[in-house]
C-alpha atoms as a PDB file:
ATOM      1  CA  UNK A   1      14.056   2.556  -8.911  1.00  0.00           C
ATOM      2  CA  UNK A   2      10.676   1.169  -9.500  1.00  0.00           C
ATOM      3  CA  UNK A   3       7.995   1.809  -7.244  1.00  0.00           C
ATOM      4  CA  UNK A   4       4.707  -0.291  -6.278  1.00  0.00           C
ATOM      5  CA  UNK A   5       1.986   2.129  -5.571  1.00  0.00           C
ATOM      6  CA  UNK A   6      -0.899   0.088  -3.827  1.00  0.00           C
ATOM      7  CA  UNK A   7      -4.305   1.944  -3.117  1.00  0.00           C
ATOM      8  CA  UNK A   8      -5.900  -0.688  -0.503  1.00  0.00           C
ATOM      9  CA  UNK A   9      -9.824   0.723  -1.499  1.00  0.00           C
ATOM     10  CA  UNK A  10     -12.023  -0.051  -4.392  1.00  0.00           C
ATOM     11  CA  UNK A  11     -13.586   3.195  -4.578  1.00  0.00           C
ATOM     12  CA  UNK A  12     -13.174   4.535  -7.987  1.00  0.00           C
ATOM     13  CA  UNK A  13     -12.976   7.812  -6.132  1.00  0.00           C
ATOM     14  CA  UNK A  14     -10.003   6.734  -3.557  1.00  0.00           C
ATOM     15  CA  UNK A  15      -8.885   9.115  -1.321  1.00  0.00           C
ATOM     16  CA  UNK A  16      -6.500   6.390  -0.183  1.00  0.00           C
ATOM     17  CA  UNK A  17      -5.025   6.265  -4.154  1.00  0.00           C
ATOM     18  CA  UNK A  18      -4.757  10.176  -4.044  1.00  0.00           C
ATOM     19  CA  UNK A  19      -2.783  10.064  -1.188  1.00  0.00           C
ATOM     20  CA  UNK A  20      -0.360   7.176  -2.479  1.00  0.00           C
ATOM     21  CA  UNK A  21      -0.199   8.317  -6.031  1.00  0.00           C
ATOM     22  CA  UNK A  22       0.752  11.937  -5.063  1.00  0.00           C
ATOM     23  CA  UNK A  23       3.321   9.890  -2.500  1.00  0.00           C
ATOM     24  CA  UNK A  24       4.744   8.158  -5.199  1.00  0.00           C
ATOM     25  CA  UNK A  25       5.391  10.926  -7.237  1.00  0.00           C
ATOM     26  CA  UNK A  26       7.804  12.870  -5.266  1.00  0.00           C
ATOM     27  CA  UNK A  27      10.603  10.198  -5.090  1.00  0.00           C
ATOM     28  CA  UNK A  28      12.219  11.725  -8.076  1.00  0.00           C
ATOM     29  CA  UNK A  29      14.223   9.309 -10.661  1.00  0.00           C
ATOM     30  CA  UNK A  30      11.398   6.401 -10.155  1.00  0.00           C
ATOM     31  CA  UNK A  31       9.291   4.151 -12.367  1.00  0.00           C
ATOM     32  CA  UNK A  32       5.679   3.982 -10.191  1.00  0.00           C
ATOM     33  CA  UNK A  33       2.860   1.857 -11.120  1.00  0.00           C
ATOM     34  CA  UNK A  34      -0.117   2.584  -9.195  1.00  0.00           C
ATOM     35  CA  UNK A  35      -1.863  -0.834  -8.313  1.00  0.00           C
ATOM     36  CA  UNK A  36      -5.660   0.104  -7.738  1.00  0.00           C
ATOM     37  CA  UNK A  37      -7.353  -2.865  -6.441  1.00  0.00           C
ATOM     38  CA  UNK A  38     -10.803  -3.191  -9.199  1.00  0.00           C
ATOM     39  CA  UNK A  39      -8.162  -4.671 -11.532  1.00  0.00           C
ATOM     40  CA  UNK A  40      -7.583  -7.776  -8.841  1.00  0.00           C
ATOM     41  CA  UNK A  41     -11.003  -8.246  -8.309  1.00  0.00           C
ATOM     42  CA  UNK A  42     -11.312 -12.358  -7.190  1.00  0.00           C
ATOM     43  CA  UNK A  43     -14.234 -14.515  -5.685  1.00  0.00           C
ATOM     44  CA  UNK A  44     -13.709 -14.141  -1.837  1.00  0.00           C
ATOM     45  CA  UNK A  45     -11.099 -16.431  -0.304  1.00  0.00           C
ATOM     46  CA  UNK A  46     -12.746 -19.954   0.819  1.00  0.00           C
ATOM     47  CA  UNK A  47     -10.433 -22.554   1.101  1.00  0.00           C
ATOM     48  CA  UNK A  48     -12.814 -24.859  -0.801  1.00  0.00           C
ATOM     49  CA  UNK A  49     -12.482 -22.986  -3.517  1.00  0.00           C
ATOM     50  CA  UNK A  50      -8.460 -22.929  -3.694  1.00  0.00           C
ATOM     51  CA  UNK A  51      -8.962 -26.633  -3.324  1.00  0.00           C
ATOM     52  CA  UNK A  52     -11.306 -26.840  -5.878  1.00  0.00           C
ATOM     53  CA  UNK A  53      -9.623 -23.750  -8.632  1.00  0.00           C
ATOM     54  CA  UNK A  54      -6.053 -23.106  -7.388  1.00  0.00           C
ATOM     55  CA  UNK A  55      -4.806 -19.405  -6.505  1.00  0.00           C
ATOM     56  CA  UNK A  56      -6.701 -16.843  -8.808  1.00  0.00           C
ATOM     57  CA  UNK A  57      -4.359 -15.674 -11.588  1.00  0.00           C
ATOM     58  CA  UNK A  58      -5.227 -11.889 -10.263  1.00  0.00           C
ATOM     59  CA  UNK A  59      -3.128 -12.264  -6.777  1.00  0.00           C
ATOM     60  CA  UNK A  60      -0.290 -14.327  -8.897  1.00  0.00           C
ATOM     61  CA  UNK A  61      -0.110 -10.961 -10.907  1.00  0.00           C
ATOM     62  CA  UNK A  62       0.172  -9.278  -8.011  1.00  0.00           C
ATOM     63  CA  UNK A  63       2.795 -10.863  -6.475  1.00  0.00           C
ATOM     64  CA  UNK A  64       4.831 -10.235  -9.801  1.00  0.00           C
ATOM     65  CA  UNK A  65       4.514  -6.637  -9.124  1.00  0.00           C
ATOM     66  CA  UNK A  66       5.089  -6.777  -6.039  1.00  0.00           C
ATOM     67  CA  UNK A  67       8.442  -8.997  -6.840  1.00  0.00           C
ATOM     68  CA  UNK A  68       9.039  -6.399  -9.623  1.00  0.00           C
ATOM     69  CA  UNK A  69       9.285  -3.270  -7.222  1.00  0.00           C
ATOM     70  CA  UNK A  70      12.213  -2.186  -5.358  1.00  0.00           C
ATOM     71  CA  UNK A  71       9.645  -0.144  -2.774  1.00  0.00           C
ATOM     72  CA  UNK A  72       5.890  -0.441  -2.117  1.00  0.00           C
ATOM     73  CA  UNK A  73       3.943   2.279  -1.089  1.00  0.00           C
ATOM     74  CA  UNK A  74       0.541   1.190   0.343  1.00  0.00           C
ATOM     75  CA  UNK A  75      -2.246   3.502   1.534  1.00  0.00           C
ATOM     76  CA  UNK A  76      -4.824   1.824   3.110  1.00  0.00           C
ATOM     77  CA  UNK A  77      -8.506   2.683   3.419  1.00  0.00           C
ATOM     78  CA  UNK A  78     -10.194   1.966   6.894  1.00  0.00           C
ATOM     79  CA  UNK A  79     -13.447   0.034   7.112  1.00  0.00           C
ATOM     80  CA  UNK A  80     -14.594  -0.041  10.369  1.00  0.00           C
ATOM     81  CA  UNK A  81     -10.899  -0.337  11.811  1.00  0.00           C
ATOM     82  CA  UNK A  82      -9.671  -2.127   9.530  1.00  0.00           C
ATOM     83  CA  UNK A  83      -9.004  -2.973   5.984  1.00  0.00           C
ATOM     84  CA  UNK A  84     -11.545  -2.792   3.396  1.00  0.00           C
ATOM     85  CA  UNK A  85     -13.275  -6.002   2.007  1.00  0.00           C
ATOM     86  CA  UNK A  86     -11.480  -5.346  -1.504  1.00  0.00           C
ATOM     87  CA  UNK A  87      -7.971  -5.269   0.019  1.00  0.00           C
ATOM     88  CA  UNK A  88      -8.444  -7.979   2.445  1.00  0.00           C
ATOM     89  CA  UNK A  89      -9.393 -10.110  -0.280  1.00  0.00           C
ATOM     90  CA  UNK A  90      -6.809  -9.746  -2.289  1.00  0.00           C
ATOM     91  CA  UNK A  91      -4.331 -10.428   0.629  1.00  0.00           C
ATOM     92  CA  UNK A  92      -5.936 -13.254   1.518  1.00  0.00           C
ATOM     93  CA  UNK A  93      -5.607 -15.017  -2.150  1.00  0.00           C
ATOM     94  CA  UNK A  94      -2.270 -13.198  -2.617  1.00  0.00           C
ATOM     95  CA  UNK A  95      -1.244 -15.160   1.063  1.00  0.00           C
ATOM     96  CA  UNK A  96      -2.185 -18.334  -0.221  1.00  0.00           C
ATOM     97  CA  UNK A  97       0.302 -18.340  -3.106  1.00  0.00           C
ATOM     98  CA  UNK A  98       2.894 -21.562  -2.353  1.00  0.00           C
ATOM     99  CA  UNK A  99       6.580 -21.122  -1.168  1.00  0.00           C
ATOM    100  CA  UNK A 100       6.591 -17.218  -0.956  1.00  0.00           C
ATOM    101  CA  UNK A 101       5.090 -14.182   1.621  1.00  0.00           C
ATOM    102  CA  UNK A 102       3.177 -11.718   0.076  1.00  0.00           C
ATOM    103  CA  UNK A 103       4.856  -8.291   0.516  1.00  0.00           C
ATOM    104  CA  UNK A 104       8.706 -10.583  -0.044  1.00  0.00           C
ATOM    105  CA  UNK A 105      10.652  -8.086   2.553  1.00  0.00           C
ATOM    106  CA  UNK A 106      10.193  -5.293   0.227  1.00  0.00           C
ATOM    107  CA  UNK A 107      11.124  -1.957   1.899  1.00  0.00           C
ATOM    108  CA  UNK A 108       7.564  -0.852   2.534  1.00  0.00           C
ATOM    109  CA  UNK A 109       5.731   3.175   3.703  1.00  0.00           C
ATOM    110  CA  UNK A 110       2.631   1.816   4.940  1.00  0.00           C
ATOM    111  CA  UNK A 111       0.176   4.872   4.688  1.00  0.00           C
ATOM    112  CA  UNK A 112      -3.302   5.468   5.338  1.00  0.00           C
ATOM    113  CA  UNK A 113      -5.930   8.194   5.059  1.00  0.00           C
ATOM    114  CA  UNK A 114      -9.808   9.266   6.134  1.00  0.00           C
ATOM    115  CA  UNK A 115     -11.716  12.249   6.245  1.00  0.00           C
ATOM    116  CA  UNK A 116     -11.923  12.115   9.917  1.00  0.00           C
ATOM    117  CA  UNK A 117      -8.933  12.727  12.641  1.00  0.00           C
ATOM    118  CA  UNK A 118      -7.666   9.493  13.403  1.00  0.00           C
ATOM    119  CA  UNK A 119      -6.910   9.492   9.971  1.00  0.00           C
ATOM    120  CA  UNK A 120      -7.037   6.045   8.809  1.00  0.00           C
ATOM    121  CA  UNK A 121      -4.597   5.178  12.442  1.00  0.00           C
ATOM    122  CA  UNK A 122      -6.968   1.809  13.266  1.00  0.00           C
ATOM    123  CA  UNK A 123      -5.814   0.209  10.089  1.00  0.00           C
ATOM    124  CA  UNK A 124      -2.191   1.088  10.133  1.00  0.00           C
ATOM    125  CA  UNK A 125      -2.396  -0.311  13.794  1.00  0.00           C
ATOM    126  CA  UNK A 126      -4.036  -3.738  11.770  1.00  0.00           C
ATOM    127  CA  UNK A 127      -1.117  -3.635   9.228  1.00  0.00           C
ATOM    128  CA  UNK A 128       1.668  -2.784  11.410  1.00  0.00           C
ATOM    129  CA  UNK A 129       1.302  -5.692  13.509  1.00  0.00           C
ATOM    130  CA  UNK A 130      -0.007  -8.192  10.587  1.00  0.00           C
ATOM    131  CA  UNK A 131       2.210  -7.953   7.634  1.00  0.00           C
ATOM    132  CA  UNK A 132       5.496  -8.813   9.227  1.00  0.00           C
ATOM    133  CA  UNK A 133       3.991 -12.298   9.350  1.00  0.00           C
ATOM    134  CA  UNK A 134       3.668 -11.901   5.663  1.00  0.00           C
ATOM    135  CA  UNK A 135       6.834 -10.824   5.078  1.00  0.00           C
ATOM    136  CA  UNK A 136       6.240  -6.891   5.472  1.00  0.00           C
ATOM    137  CA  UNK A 137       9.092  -4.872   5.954  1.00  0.00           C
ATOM    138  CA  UNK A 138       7.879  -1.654   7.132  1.00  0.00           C
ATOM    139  CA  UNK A 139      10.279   1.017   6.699  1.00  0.00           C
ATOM    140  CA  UNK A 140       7.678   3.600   8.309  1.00  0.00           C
ATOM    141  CA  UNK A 141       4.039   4.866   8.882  1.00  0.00           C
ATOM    142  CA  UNK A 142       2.313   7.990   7.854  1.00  0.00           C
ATOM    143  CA  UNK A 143      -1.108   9.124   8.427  1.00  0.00           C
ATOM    144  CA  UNK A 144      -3.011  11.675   7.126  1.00  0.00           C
ATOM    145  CA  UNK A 145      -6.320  12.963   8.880  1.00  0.00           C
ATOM    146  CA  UNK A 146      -8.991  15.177   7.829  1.00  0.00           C
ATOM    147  CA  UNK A 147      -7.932  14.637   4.504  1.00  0.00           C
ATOM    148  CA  UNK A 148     -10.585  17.108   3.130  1.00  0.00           C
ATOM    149  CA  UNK A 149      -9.125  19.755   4.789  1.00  0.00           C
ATOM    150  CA  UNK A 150      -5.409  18.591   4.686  1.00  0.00           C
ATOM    151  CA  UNK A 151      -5.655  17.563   1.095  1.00  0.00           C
ATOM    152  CA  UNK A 152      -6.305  19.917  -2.090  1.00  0.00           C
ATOM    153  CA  UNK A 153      -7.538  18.094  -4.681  1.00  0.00           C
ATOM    154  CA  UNK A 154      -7.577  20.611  -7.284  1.00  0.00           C
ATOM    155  CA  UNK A 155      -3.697  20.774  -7.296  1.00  0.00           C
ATOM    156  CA  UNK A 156      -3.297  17.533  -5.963  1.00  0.00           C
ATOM    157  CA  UNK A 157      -1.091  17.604  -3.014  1.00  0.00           C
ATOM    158  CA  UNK A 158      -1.051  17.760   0.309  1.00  0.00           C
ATOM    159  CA  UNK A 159      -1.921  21.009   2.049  1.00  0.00           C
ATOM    160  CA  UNK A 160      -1.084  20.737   5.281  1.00  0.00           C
ATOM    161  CA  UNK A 161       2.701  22.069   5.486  1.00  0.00           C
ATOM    162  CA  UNK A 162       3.698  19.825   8.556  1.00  0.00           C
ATOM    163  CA  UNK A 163       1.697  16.927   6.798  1.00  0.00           C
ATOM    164  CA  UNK A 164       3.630  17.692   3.970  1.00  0.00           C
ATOM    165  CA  UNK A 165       7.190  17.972   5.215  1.00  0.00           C
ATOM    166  CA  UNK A 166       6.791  14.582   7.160  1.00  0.00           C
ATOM    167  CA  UNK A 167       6.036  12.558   3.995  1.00  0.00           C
ATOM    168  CA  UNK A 168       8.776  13.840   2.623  1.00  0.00           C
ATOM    169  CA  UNK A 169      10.826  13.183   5.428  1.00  0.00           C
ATOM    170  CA  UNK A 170       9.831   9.670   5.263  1.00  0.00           C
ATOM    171  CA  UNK A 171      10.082   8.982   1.696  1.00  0.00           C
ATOM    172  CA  UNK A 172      13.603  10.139   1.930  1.00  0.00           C
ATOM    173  CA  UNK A 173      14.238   7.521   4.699  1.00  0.00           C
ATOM    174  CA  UNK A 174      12.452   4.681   2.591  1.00  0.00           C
ATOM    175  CA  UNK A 175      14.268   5.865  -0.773  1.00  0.00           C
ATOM    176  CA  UNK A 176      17.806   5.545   1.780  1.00  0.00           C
ATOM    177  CA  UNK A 177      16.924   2.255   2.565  1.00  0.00           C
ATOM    178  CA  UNK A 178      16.780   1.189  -1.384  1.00  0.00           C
ATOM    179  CA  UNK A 179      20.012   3.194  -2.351  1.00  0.00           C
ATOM    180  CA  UNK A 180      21.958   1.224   0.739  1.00  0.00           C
ATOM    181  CA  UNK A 181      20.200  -2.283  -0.198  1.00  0.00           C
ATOM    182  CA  UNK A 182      20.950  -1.544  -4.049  1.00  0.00           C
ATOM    183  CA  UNK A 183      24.626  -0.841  -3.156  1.00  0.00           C
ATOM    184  CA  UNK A 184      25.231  -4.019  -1.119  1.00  0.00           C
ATOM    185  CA  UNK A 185      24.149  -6.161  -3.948  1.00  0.00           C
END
């Protein structure tokens, strides 16, 4: 099984990309690549420019991984209630690529994180109701607030026990979905 990891922030010090890479490693049996968003770092959308240049090769790349994957994780970092700049960005140029939707109706845990206690909710709210249009198939949400105090760094998991158990609860479902798809090919 080979899992898309995809830290929606730009911040080399990601609390989104904690919380997605530590996801991503307890769905045992699984290839991950962690996608962290500095490596698909593009002019900002204007159509103008796709006139002028095409779709960057960075969001092409991107939608080979994400074509590659048999389940995306993505943790998404909230600016202001809503995605960050860096993500967006991407999305946009990765939207614009001809004949196919960006996330292609991969199985998908849409995740998000912030140190406060609505825990990232106003851009999983964003996400939830955009990327079905773009070919988002959301398997599930989770949300993880006051990730300071719900999230030990030092041994890199989550601390919260009821945080904890409901991740894992939901990757199970997510993994279920891939076994069952895998099996009806």
């Amino acid at each position: 099984m080979k899992i898309l990891a995809v830290a929606g922030s730009n911040s080399e010090t990601s609390i989104n990309k904690l919380l997605v890479s530590y996801a991503a490693s307890l769905i045992e049996n699984a290839e991950v690549e962690i996608v962290d968003m500095n490596d698909f770092e593009m002019p900002i959308y204007k159509h103008q420019r796709e006139v002028e240049s095409g779709v960057p090769q960075e969001a092409k790349n991107l939608a080979e991984k994400i074509d590659a994957a048999d389940i995306l994780l993505v943790s998404l970092s909230e600016h202001n209630g809503t995605y960050s700049t860096a993500f967006k960005n991407v999305f946009d140029w990765t939207s614009r690529i001809k004949d196919r939707a960006v996330w292609n109706k991969k199985p998908m845990l849409l995740m998000a994180t912030a140190p406060g206690g609505r825990g990232g909710l106003g851009v999983l709210e964003a996400a939830e109701k955009r990327f079905p249009l773009h070919g988002g198939n959301i398997i599930d949400t989770f949300t993880l607030p006051f990730f300071n105090d719900n999230f030990d760094r030092e041994n890199n998991k989550i601390s919260n026990i009821e945080k904890s158990s409901e991740l894992q609860e939901k990757l199970n479902k997510i993994s279920a979905v891939e076994i069952i798809l895998e099996n009806s090919i």
